[in-house]
Structure formats: structure tokens, C-alpha cells
Protein backbone atom coordinates (compact mmCIF):
# COMPACT_ATOMS: atom_id res chain seq x y z
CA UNK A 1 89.38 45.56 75.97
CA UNK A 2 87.67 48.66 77.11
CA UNK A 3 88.57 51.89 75.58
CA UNK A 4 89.34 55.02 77.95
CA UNK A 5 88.94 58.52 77.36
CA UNK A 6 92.04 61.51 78.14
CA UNK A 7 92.74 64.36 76.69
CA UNK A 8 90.65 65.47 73.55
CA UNK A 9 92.38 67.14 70.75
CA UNK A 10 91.00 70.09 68.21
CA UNK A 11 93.27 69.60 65.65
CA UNK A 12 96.89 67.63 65.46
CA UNK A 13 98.77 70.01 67.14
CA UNK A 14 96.98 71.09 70.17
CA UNK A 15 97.19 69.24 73.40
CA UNK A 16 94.03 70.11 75.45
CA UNK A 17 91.94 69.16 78.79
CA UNK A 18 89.21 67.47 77.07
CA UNK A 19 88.49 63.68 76.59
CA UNK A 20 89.91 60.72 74.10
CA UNK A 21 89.82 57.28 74.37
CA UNK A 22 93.30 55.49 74.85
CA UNK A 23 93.15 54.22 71.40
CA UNK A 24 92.78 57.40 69.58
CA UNK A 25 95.42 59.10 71.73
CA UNK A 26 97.70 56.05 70.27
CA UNK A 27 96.85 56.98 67.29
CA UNK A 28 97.79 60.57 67.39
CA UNK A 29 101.04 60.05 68.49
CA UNK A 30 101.66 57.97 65.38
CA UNK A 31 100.52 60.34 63.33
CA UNK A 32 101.81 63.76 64.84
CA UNK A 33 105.22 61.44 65.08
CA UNK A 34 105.54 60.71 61.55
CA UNK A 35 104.60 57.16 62.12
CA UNK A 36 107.50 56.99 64.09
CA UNK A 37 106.16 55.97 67.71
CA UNK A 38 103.58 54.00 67.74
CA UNK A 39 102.21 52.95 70.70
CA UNK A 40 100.41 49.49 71.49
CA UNK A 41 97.41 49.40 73.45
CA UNK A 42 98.83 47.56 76.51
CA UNK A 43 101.24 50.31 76.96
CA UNK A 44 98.72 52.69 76.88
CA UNK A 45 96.69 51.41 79.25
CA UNK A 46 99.07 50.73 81.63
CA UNK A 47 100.49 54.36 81.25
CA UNK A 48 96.95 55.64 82.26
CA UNK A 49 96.87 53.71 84.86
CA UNK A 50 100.13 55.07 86.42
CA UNK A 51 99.23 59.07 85.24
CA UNK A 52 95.77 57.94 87.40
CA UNK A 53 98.12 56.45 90.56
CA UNK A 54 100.46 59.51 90.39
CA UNK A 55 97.06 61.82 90.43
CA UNK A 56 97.71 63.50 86.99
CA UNK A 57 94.43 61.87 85.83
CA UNK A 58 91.23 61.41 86.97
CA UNK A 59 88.55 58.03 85.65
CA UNK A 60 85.05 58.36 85.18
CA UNK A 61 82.12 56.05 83.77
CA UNK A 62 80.42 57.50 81.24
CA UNK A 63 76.62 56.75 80.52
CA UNK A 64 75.83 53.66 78.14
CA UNK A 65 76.46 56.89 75.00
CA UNK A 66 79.41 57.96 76.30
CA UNK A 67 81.21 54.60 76.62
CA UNK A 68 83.84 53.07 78.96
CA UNK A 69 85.72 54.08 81.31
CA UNK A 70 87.35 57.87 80.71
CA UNK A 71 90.16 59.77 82.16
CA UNK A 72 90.61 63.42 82.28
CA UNK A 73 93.50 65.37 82.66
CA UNK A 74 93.64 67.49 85.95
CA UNK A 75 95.98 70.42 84.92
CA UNK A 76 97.87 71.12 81.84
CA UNK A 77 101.14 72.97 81.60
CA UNK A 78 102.25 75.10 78.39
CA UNK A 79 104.93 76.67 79.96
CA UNK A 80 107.56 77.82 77.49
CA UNK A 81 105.86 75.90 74.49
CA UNK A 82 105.48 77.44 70.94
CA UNK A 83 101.86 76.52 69.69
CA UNK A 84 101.64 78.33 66.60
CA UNK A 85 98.14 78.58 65.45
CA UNK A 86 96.54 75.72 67.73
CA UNK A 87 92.94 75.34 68.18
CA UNK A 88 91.52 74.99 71.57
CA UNK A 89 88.22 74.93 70.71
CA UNK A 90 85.63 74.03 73.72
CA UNK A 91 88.15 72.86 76.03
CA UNK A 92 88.64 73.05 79.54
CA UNK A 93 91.91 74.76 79.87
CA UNK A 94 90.95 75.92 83.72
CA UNK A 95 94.60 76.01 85.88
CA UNK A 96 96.21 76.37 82.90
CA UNK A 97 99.87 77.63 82.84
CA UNK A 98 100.87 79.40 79.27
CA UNK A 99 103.61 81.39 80.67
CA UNK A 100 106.63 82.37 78.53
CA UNK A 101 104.54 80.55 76.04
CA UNK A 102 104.38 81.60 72.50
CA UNK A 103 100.68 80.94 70.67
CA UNK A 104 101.03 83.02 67.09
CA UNK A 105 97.92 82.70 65.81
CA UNK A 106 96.24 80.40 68.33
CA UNK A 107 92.64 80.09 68.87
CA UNK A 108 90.08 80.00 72.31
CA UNK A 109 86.81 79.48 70.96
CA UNK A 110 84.29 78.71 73.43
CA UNK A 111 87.12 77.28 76.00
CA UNK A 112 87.07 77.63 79.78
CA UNK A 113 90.47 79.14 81.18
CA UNK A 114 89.36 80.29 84.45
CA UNK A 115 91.99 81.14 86.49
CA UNK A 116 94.76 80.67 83.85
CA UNK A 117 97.82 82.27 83.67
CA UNK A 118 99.40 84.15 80.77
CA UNK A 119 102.96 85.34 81.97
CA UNK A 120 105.02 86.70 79.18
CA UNK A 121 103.11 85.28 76.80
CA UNK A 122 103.41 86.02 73.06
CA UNK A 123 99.60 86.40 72.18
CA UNK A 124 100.28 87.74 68.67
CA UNK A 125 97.31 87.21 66.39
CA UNK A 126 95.46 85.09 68.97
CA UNK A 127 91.54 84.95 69.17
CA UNK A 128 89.55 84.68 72.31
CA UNK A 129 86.32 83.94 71.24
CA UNK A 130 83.00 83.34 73.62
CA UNK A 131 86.09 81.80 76.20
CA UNK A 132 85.87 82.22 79.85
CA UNK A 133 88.39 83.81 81.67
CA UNK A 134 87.17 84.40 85.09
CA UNK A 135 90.20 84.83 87.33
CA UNK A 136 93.18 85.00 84.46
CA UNK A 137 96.27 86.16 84.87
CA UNK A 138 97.54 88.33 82.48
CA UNK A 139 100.90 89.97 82.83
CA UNK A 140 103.65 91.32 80.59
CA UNK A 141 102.20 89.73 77.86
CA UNK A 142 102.17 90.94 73.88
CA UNK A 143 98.90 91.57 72.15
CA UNK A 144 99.71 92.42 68.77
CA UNK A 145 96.26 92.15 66.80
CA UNK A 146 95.08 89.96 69.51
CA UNK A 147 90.97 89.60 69.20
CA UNK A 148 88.74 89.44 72.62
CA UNK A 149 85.40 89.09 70.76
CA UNK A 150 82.27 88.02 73.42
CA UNK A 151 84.70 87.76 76.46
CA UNK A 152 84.00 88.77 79.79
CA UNK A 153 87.23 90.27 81.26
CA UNK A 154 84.99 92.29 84.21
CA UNK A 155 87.38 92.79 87.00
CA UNK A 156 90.68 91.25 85.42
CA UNK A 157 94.07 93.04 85.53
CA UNK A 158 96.29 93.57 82.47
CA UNK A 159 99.57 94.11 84.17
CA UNK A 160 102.54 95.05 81.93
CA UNK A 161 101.06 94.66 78.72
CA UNK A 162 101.75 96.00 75.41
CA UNK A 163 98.61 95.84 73.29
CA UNK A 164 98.95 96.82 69.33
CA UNK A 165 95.43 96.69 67.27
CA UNK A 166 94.18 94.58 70.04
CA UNK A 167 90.02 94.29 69.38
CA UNK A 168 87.67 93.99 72.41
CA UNK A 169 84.30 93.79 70.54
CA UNK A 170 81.24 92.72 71.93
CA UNK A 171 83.59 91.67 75.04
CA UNK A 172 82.69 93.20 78.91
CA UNK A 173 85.47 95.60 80.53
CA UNK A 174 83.81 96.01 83.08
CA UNK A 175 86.22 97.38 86.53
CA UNK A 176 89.20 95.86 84.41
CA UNK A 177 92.07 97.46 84.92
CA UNK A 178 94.99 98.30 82.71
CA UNK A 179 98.63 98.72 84.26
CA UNK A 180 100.82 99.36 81.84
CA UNK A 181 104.57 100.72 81.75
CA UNK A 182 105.07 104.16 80.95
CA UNK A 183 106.33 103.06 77.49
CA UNK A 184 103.57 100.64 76.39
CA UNK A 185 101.18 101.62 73.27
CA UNK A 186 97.62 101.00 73.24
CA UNK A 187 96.75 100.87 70.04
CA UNK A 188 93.27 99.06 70.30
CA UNK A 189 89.64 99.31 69.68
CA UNK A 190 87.12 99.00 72.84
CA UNK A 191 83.76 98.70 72.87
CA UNK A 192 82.31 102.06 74.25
């Protein structure tokens, strides 16, 4: 049977916008269950096949490299979730909803999160590295030694936020704007 492609993950934890075959998603969920779903290849299949009807997916051929037949995931939703240190490394995240989301120690290297929202997100110890965020959202959020290293936030509005020993090195501020309440800190490092 052909294998298809949804959903790539970094690392165990972290549900991303990327691509896996069917097979190796099975096998995740065994193994982030404690071998205690385990999920038969039929099923799968057949459960792609109704995420693709109900439009949450979206199949593609890949070239004679790539494989068989993939799916991708059209939006993902991480509202509310707690993703302590996740890795979402190289992943398109774009439409992404992380409000009310915690992600301690959570990582964005090289990811695309155009027009993402973070709304009353914890962001404590997160690193943005090299990501994209054209168009985010970011309001009432915490940034408590968050890292924005190589980002481009030109033009984005921080809207509520409360940064502590946030870093922005080496990343563009360019006509950002900062709204913050009267009793915010910013206790952060910019690049000049």
C-alpha cells in the first residue's frame, strides 16, 4: 500500500504543519501513547481520507524522491495547549492559533508563522530564531527572557505585552510598535 505524508514532527512532542507519511504518524502515536494506541494502517488511511473530505487536509504527489501520495495539514490550532519546550523547527506554522497557549521554553527555528496569532500567550523562555512572522499577532502576551534573534518584526504591533530580559539581536524593528499598559516593564535588550 502506498504511504502518505501529514504532519511532520521535530521532536515527540510537537505537533507541526509539515509532512509524514501515514505510517510514521502511526507510529508516533504509539510511542508518544506509551504503546497504548496503536493504530493499524487501514485506519489510518481511511482517517486521511475523511480529514481530506472534511477539507482539514490537502494530497499532493510528490516527485519519484519524494514518494507517494502526501497530505498536508491546512491550519493548526494550539489554542489553550501547554507545549513546554517543543521544537518547531522549519515548519510551516502560517494561520496558526497559539492563543492562551503556554510554550515554556519552546523553540521557532527557521519556521514560517506568518500571520499567526499569539493571544495571551505564555512565551517564557521561548526562542524565535531566523522564523518569519510577517503579519503576527501579538497581544497581551508574556516575554520573560524570550529571544527574537534574526527576526524581522518591521511593522508588527506588540499590544499589551509585558517583556522581562526579552533579546532582539540581530532582529529588524523596523516601524514596530510597542503598546504597552501603563504598568508593563521593559526590561530588554534592542539592537540599536
Amino acid at each position: 500500500m502506498p504511504s502518505k505524508r501529514i504532519c511532520r514532527y521535530d521532536d515527540s512532542k510537537t505537533p507541526a504543519k509539515c509532512d509524514k507519511y501515514g505510517y510514521e504518524i502511526s507510529k508516533l502515536i504509539y510511542t508518544n501513547s506509551n504503546e497504548q494506541y496503536e493504530i493499524k494502517e487501514a485506519t489510518m488511511y481511511s482517517s486521511l481520507k475523511r480529514l481530506e473530505k472534511d477539507g482539514c487536509i490537502i494530497s499532493y504527489w510528490g516527485d519519484a524522491t519524494q514518494g507517494y501520495s502526501r497530505h498536508r495539514l491546512l491550519d493548526s490550532d494550539f489554542r489553550s495547549v501547554s507545549v513546554h519546550d517543543g521544537k518547531f523547527n522549519s515548519c510551516d506554522l502560517s494561520r496558526s492559533d497559539f492563543s492562551h497557549s503556554d510554550l515554556t521554553n519552546s523553540t521557532f527555528k527557521s519556521s514560517n508563522l506568518d500571520n499567526c496569532i499569539f493571544e495571551n500567550a505564555n512565551l517564557t523562555g521561548t526562542l524565535f530564531k531566523s522564523a518569519n512572522l510577517k503579519g503576527v499577532t501579538f497581544k497581551n502576551s508574556i516575554y520573560n527572557k524570550t529571544d527574537f534573534k534574526s527576526c524581522n518584526l518591521s511593522g508588527l504591533i506588540f499590544d499589551g505585552e509585558t517583556f522581562n530580559q526579552t533579546i532582539f539581536e540581530g532582529s529588524s524593528l523596523k516601524k514596530a510598535s510597542f503598546r504597552m499598559p501603563h504598568s508593563s516593564m521593559f526590561n530588554s535588550r534592542c539592537p540599536i
